[in-house]
PDB file of N, CA and C in Angstrom:
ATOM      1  N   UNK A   1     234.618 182.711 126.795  1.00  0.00           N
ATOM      2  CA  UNK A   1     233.712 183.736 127.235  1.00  0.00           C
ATOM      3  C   UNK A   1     232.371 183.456 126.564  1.00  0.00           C
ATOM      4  N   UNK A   2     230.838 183.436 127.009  1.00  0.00           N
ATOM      5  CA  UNK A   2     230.077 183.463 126.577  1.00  0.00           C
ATOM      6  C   UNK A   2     228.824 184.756 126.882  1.00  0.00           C
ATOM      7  N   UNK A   3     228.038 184.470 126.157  1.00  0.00           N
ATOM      8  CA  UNK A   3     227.549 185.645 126.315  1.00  0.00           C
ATOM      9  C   UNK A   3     226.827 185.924 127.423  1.00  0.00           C
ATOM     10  N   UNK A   4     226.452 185.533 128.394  1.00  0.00           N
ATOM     11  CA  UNK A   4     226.005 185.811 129.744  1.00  0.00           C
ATOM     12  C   UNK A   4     227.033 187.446 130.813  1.00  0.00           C
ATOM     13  N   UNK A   5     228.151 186.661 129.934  1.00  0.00           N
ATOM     14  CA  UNK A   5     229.567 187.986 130.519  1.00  0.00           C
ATOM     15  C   UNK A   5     228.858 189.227 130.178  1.00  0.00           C
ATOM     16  N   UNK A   6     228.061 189.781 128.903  1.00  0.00           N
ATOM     17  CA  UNK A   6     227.770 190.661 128.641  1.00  0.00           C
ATOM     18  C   UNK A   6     226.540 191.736 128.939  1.00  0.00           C
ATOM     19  N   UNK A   7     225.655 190.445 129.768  1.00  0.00           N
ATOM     20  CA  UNK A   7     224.209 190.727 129.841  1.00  0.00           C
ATOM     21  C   UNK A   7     223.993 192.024 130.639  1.00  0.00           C
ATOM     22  N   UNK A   8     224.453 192.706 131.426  1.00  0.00           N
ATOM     23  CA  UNK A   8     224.873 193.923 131.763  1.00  0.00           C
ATOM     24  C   UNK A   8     224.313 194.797 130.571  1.00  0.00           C
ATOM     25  N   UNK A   9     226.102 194.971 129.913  1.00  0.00           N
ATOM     26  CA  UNK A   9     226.276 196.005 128.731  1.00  0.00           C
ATOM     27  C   UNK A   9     225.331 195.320 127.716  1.00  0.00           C
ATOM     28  N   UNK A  10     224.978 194.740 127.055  1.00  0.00           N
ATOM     29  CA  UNK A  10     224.765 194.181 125.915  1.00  0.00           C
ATOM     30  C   UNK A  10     223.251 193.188 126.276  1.00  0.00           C
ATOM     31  N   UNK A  11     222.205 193.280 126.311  1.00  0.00           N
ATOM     32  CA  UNK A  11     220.952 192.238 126.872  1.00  0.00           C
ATOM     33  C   UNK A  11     220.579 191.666 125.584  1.00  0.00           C
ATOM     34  N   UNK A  12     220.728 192.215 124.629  1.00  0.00           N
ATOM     35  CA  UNK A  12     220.235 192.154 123.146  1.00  0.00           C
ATOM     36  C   UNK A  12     221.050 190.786 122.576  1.00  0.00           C
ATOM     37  N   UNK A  13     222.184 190.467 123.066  1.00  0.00           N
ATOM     38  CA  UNK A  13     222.962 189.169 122.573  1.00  0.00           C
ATOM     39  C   UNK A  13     222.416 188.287 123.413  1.00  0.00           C
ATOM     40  N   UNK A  14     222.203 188.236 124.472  1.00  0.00           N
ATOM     41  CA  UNK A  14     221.539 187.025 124.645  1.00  0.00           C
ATOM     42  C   UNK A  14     219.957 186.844 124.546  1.00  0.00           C
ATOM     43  N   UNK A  15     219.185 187.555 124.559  1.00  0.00           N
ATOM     44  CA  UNK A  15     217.854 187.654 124.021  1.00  0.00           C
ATOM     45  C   UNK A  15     217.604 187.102 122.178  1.00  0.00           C
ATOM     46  N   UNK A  16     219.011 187.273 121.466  1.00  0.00           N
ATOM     47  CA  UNK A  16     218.851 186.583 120.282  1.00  0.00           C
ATOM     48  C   UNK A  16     219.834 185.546 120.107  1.00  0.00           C
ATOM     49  N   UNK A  17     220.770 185.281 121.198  1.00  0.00           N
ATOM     50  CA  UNK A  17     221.433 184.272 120.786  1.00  0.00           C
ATOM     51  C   UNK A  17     221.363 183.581 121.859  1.00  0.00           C
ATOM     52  N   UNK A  18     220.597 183.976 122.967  1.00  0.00           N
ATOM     53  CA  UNK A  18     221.040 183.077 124.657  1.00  0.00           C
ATOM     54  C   UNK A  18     222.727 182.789 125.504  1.00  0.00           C
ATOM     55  N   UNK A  19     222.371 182.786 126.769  1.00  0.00           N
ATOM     56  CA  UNK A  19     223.320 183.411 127.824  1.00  0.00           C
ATOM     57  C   UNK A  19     224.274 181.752 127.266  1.00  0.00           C
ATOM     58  N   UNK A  20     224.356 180.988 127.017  1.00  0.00           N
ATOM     59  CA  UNK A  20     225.161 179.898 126.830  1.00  0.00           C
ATOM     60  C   UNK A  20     225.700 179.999 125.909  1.00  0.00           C
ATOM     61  N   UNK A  21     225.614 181.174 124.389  1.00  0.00           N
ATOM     62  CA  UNK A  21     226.565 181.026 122.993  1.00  0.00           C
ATOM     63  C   UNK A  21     227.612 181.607 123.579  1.00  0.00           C
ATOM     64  N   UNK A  22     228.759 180.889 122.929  1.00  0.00           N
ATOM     65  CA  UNK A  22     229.994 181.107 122.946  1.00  0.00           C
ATOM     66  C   UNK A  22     230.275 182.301 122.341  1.00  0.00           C
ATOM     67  N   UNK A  23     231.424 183.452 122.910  1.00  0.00           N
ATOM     68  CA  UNK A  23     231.962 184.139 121.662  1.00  0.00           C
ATOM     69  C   UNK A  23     233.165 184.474 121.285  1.00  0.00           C
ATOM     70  N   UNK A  24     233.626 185.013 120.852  1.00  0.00           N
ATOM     71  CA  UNK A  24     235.207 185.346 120.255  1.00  0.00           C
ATOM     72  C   UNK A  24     235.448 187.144 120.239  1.00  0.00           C
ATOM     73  N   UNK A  25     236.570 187.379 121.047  1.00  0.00           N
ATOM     74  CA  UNK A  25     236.540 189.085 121.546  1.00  0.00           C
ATOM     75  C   UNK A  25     237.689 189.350 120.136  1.00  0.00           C
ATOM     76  N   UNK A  26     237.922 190.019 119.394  1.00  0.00           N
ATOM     77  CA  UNK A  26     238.907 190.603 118.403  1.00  0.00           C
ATOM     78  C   UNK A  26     239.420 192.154 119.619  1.00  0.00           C
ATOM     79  N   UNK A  27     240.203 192.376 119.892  1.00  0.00           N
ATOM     80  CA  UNK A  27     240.744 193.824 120.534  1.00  0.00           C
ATOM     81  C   UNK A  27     241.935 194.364 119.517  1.00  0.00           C
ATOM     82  N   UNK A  28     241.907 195.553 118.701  1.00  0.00           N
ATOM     83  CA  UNK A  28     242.583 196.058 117.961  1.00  0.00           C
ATOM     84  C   UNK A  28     242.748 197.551 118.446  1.00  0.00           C
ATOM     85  N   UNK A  29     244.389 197.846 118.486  1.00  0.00           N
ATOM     86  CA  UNK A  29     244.514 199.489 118.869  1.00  0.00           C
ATOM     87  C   UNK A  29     245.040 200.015 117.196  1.00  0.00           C
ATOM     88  N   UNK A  30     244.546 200.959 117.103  1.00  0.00           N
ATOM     89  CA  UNK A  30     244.526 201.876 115.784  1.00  0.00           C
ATOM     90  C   UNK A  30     245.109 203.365 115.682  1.00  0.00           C
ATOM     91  N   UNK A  31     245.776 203.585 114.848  1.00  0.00           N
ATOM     92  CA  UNK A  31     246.409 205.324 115.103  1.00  0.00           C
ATOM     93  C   UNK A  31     247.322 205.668 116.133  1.00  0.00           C
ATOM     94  N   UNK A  32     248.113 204.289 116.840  1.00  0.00           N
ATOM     95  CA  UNK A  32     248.756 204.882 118.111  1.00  0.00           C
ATOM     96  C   UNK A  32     249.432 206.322 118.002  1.00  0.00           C
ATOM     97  N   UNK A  33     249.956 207.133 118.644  1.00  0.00           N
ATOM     98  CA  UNK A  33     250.868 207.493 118.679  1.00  0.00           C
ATOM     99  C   UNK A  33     250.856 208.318 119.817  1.00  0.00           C
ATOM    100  N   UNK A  34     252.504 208.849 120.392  1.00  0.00           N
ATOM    101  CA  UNK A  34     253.090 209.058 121.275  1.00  0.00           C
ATOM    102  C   UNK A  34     253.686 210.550 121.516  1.00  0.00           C
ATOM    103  N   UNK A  35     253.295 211.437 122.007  1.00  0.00           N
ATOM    104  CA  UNK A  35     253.935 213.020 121.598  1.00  0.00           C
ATOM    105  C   UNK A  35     255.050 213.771 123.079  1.00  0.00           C
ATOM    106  N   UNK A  36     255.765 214.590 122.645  1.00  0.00           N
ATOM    107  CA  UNK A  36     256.078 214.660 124.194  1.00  0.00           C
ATOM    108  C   UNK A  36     256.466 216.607 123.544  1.00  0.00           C
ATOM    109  N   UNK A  37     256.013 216.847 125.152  1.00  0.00           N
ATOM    110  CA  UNK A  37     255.663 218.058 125.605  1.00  0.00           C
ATOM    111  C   UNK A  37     255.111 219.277 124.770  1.00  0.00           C
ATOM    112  N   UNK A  38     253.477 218.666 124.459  1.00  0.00           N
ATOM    113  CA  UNK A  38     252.861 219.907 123.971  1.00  0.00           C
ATOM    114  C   UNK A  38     252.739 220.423 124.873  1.00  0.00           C
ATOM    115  N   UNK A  39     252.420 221.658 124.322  1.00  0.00           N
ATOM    116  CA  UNK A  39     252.209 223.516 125.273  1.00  0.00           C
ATOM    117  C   UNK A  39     250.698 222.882 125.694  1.00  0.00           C
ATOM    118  N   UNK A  40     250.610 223.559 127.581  1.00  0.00           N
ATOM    119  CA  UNK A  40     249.581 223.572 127.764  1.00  0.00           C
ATOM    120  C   UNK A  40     249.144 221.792 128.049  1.00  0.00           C
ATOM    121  N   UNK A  41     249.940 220.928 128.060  1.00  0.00           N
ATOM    122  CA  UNK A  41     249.829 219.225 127.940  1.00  0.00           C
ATOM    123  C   UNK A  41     250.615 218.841 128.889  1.00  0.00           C
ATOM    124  N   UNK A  42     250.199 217.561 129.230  1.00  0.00           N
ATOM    125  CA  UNK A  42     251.071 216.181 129.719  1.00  0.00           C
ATOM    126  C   UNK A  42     252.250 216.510 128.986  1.00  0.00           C
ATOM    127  N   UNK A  43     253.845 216.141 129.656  1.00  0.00           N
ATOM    128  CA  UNK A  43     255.365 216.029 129.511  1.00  0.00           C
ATOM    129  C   UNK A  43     254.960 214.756 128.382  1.00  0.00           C
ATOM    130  N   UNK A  44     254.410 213.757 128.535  1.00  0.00           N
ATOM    131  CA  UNK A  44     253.634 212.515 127.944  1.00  0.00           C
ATOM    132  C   UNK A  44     252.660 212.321 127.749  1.00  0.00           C
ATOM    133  N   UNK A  45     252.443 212.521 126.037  1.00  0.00           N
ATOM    134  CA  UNK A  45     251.001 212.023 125.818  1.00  0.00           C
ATOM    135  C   UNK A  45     250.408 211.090 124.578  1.00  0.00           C
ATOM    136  N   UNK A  46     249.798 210.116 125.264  1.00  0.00           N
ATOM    137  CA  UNK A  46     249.340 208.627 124.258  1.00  0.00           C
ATOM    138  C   UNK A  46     248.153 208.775 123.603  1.00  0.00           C
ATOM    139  N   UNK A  47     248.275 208.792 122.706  1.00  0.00           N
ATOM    140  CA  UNK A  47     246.585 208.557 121.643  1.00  0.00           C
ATOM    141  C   UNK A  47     246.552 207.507 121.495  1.00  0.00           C
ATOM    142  N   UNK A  48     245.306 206.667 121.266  1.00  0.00           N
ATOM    143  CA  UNK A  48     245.236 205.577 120.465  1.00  0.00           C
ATOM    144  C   UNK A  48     243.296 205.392 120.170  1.00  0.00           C
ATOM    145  N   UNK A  49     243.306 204.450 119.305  1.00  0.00           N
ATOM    146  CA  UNK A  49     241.913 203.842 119.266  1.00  0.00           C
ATOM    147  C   UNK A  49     241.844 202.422 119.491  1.00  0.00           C
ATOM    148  N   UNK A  50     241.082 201.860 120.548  1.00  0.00           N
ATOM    149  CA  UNK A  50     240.512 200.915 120.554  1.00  0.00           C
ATOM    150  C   UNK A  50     239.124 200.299 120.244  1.00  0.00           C
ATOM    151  N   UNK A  51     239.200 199.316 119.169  1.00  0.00           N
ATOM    152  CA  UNK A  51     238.117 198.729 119.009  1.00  0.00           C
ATOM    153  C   UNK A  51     237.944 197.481 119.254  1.00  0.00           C
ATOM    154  N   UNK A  52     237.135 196.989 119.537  1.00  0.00           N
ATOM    155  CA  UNK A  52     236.174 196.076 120.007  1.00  0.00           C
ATOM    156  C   UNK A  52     235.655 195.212 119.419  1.00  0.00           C
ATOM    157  N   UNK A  53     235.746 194.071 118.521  1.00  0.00           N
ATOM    158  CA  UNK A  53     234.826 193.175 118.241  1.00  0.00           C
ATOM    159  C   UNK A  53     234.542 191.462 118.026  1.00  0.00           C
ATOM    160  N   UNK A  54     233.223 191.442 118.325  1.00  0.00           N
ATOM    161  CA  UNK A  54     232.854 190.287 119.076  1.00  0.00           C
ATOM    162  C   UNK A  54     231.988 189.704 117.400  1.00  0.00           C
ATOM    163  N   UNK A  55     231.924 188.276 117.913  1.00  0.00           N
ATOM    164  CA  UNK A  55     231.669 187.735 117.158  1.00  0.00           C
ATOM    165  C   UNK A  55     231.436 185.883 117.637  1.00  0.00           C
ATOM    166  N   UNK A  56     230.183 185.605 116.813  1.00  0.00           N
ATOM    167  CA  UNK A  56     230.165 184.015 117.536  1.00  0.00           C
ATOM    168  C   UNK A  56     231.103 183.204 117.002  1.00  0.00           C
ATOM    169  N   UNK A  57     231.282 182.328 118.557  1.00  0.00           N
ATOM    170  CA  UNK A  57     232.724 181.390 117.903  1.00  0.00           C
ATOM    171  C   UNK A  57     232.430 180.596 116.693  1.00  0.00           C
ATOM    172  N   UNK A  58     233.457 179.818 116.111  1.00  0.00           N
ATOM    173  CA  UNK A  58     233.805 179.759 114.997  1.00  0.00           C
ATOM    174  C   UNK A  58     233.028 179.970 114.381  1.00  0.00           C
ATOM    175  N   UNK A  59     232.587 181.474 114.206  1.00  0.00           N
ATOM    176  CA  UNK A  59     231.571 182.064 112.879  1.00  0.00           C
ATOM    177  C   UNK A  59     232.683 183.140 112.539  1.00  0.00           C
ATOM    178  N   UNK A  60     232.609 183.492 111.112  1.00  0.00           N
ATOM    179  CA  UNK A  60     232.953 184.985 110.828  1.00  0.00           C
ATOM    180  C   UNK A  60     232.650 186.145 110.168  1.00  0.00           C
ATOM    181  N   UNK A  61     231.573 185.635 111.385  1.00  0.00           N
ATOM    182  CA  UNK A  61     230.045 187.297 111.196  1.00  0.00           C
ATOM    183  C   UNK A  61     230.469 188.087 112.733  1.00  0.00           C
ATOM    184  N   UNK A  62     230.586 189.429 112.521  1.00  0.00           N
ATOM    185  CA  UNK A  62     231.058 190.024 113.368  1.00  0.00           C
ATOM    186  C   UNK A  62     229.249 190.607 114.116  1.00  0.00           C
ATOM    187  N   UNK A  63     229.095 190.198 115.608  1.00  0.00           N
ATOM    188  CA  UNK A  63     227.639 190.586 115.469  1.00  0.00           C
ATOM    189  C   UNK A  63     227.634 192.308 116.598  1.00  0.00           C
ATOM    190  N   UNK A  64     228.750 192.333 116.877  1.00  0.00           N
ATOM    191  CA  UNK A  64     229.192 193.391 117.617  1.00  0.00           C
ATOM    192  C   UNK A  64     230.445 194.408 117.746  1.00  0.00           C
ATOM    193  N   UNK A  65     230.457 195.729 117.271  1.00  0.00           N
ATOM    194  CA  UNK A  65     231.971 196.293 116.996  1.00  0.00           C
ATOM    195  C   UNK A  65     231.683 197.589 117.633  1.00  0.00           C
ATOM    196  N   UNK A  66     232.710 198.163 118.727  1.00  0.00           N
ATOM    197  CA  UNK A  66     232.803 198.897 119.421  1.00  0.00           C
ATOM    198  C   UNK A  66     233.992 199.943 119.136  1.00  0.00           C
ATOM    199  N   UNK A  67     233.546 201.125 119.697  1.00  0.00           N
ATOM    200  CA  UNK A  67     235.522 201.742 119.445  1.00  0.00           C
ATOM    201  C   UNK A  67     235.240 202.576 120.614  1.00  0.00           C
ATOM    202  N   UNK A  68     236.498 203.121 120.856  1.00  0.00           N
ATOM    203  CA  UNK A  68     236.606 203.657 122.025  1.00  0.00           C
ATOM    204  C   UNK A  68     237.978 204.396 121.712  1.00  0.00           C
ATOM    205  N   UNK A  69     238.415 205.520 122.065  1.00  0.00           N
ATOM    206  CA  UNK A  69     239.193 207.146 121.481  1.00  0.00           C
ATOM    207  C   UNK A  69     240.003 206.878 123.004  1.00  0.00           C
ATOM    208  N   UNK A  70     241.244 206.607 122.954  1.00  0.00           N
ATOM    209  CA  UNK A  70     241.997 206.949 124.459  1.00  0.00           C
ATOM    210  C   UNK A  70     242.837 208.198 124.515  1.00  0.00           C
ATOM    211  N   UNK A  71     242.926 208.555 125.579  1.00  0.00           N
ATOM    212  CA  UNK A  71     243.943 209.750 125.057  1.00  0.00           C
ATOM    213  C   UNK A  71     244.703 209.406 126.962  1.00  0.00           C
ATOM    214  N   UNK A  72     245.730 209.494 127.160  1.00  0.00           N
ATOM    215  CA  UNK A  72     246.579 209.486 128.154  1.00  0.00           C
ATOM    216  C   UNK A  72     247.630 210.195 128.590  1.00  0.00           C
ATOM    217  N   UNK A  73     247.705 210.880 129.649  1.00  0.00           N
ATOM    218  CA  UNK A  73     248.799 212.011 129.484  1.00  0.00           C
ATOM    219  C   UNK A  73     249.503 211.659 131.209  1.00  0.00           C
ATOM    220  N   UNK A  74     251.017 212.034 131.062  1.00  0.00           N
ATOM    221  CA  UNK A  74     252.098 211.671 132.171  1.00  0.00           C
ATOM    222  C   UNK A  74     252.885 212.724 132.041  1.00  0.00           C
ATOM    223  N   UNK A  75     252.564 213.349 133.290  1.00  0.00           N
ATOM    224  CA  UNK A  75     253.516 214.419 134.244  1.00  0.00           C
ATOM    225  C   UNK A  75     254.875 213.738 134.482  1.00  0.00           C
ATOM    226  N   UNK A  76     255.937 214.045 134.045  1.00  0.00           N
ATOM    227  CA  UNK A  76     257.124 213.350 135.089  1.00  0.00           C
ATOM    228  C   UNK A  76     258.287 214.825 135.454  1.00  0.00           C
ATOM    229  N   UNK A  77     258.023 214.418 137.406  1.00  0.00           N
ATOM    230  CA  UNK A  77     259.297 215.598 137.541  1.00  0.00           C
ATOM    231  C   UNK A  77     260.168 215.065 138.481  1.00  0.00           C
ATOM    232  N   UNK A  78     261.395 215.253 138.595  1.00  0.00           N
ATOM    233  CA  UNK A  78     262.205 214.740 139.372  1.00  0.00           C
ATOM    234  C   UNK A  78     262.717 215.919 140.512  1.00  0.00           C
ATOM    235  N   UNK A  79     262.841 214.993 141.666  1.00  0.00           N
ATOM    236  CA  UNK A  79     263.139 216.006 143.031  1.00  0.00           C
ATOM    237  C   UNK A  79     263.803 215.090 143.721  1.00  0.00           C
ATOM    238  N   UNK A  80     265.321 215.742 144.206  1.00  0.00           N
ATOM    239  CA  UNK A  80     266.162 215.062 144.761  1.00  0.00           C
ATOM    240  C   UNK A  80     266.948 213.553 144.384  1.00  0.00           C
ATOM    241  N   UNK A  81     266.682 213.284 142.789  1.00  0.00           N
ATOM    242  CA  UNK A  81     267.387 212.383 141.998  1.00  0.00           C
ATOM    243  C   UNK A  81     266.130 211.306 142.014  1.00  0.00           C
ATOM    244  N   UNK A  82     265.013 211.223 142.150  1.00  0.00           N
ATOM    245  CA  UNK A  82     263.794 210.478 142.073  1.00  0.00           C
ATOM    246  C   UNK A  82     262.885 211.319 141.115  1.00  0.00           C
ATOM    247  N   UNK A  83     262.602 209.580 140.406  1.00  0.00           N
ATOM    248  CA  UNK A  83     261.832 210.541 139.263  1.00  0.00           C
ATOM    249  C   UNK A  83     260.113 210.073 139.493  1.00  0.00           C
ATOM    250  N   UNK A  84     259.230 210.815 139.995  1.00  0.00           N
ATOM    251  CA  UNK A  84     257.694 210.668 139.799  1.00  0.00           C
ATOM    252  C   UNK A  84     257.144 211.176 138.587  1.00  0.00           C
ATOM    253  N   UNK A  85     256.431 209.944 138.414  1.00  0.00           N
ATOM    254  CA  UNK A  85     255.350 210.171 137.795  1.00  0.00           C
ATOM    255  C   UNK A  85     253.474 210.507 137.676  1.00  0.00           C
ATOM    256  N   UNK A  86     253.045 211.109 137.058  1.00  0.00           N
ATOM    257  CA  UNK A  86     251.753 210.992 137.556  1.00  0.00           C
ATOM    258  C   UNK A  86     250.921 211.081 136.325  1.00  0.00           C
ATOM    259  N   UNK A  87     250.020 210.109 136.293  1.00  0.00           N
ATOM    260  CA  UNK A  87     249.000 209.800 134.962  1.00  0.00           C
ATOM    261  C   UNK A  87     248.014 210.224 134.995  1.00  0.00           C
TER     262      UNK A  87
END
């Protein structure tokens, strides 16, 4: 992946490093966890944190770190021996 992929979200990496540097994505989920049937909630529900970070290849200077909070919740009811779901 180089940095041209980013020029969208991110213009600032290639304006100091140009659309041809290579980079290296790190993706880490943090705090998972899994709950089932809070009041008022999803039958199923996923927390987690994802973060994000980028960094030029074989360097290990991180020049970009992102996070992002998920939260996911699943209805499941069964009717007539079939079980649906809905996310």
């Amino acid at each position: 992946m180089n940095a041209d992929f980013f020029k969208e979200a991110y213009p600032a990496i290639i304006e100091r490093f140009g659309g041809d540097q290579e980079l290296e994505i790190e993706i880490e989920l943090r705090d998972s966890r899994v709950e089932f049937g809070i009041e008022d909630a999803a039958d199923i529900t996923f927390f987690t944190t994802v973060s994000f970070k980028f960094k030029l290849a074989n360097s290990r200077i991180f020049i970009l770190y992102d996070q992002l909070d998920l939260l996911t919740g699943i209805d499941l009811s069964v009717d007539q021996e079939i079980l649906f779901g809905q996310l």
